[in-house]
Protein backbone atom coordinates (compact mmCIF):
# COMPACT_ATOMS: atom_id res chain seq x y z
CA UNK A 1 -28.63 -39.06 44.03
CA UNK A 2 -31.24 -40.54 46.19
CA UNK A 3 -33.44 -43.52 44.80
CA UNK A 4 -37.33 -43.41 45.37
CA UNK A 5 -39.97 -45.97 45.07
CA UNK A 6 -42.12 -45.56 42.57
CA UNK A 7 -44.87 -44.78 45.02
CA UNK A 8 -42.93 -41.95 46.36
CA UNK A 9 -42.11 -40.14 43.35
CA UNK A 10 -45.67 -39.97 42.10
CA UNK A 11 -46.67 -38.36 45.33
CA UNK A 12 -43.87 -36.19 44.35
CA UNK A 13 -45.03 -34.96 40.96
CA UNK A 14 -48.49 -34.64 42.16
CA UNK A 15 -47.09 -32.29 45.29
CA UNK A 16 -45.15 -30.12 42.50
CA UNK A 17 -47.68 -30.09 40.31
CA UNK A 18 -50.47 -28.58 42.44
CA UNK A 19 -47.89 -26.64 44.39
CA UNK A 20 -45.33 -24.89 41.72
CA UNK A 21 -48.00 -25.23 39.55
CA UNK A 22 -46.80 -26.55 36.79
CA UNK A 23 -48.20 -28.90 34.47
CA UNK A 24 -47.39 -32.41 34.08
CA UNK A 25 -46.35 -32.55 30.63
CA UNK A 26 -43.55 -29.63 31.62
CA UNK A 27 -42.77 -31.45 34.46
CA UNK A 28 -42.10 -34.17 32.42
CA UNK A 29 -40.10 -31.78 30.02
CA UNK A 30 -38.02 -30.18 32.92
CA UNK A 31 -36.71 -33.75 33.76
CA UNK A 32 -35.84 -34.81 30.49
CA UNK A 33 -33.84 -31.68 29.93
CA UNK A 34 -31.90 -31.93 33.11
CA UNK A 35 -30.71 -35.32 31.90
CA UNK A 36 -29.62 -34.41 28.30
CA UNK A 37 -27.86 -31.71 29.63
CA UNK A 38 -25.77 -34.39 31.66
CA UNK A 39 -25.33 -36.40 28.32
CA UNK A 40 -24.43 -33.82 26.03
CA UNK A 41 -21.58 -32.91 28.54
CA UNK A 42 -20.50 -36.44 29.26
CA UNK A 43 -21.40 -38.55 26.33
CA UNK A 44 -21.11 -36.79 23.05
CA UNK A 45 -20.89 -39.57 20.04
CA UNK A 46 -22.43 -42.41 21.59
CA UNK A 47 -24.95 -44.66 20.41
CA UNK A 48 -28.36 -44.85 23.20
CA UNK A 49 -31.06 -47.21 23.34
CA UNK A 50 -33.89 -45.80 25.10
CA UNK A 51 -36.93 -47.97 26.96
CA UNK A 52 -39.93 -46.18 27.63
CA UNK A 53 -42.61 -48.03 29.34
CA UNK A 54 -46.05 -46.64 29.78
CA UNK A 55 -47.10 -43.90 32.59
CA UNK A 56 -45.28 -40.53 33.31
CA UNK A 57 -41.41 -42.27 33.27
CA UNK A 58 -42.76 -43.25 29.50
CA UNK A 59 -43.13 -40.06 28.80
CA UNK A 60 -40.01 -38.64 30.16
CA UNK A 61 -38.03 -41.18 28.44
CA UNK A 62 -39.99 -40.04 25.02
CA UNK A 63 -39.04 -36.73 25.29
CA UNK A 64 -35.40 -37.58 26.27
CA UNK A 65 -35.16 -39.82 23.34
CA UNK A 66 -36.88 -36.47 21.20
CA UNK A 67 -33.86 -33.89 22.52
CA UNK A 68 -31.17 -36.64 21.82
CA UNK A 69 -31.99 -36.63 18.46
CA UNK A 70 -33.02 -33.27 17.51
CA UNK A 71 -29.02 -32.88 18.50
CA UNK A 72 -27.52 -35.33 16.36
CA UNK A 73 -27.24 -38.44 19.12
CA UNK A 74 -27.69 -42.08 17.38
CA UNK A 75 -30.02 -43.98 19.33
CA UNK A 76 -32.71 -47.29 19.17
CA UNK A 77 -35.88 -46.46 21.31
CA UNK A 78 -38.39 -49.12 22.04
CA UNK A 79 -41.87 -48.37 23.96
């Protein structure tokens, strides 16, 4: 997994957003469901606490935080 500075992912969404196009809120959406679907596999039963600070990563961790508990996961989320 490579780790980019917060500079360079923003660059990245806008590039994939004007290029795919897709808008941001499903952009937002497609990350969020690419990491439940790593936690439902690997984490089933236990408790999360979510942080979701402001901008686009907010959001992302918001809708995370949504799909964990529409599917029954226990979890404290703080924004």
């Amino acid at each position: 997994m490579k780790i980019f500075p917060v500079k360079a992912v923003a660059e990245i969404d806008a590039y994939t957003i004007e290029n795919e196009p897709i808008l941001s809120v499903n952009l937002m959406e497609r990350a969020a469901r690419r990491l439940f679907d790593q936690i439902k596999e690997r984490y089933a039963g236990r408790w999360f606490l979510v942080l979701a600070g402001p901008g686009n990563n907010g959001g992302d961790a918001l809708s995370l935080s949504r799909m964990l508990t529409l599917n029954g996961f226990r979890l404290r989320r703080f924004c």
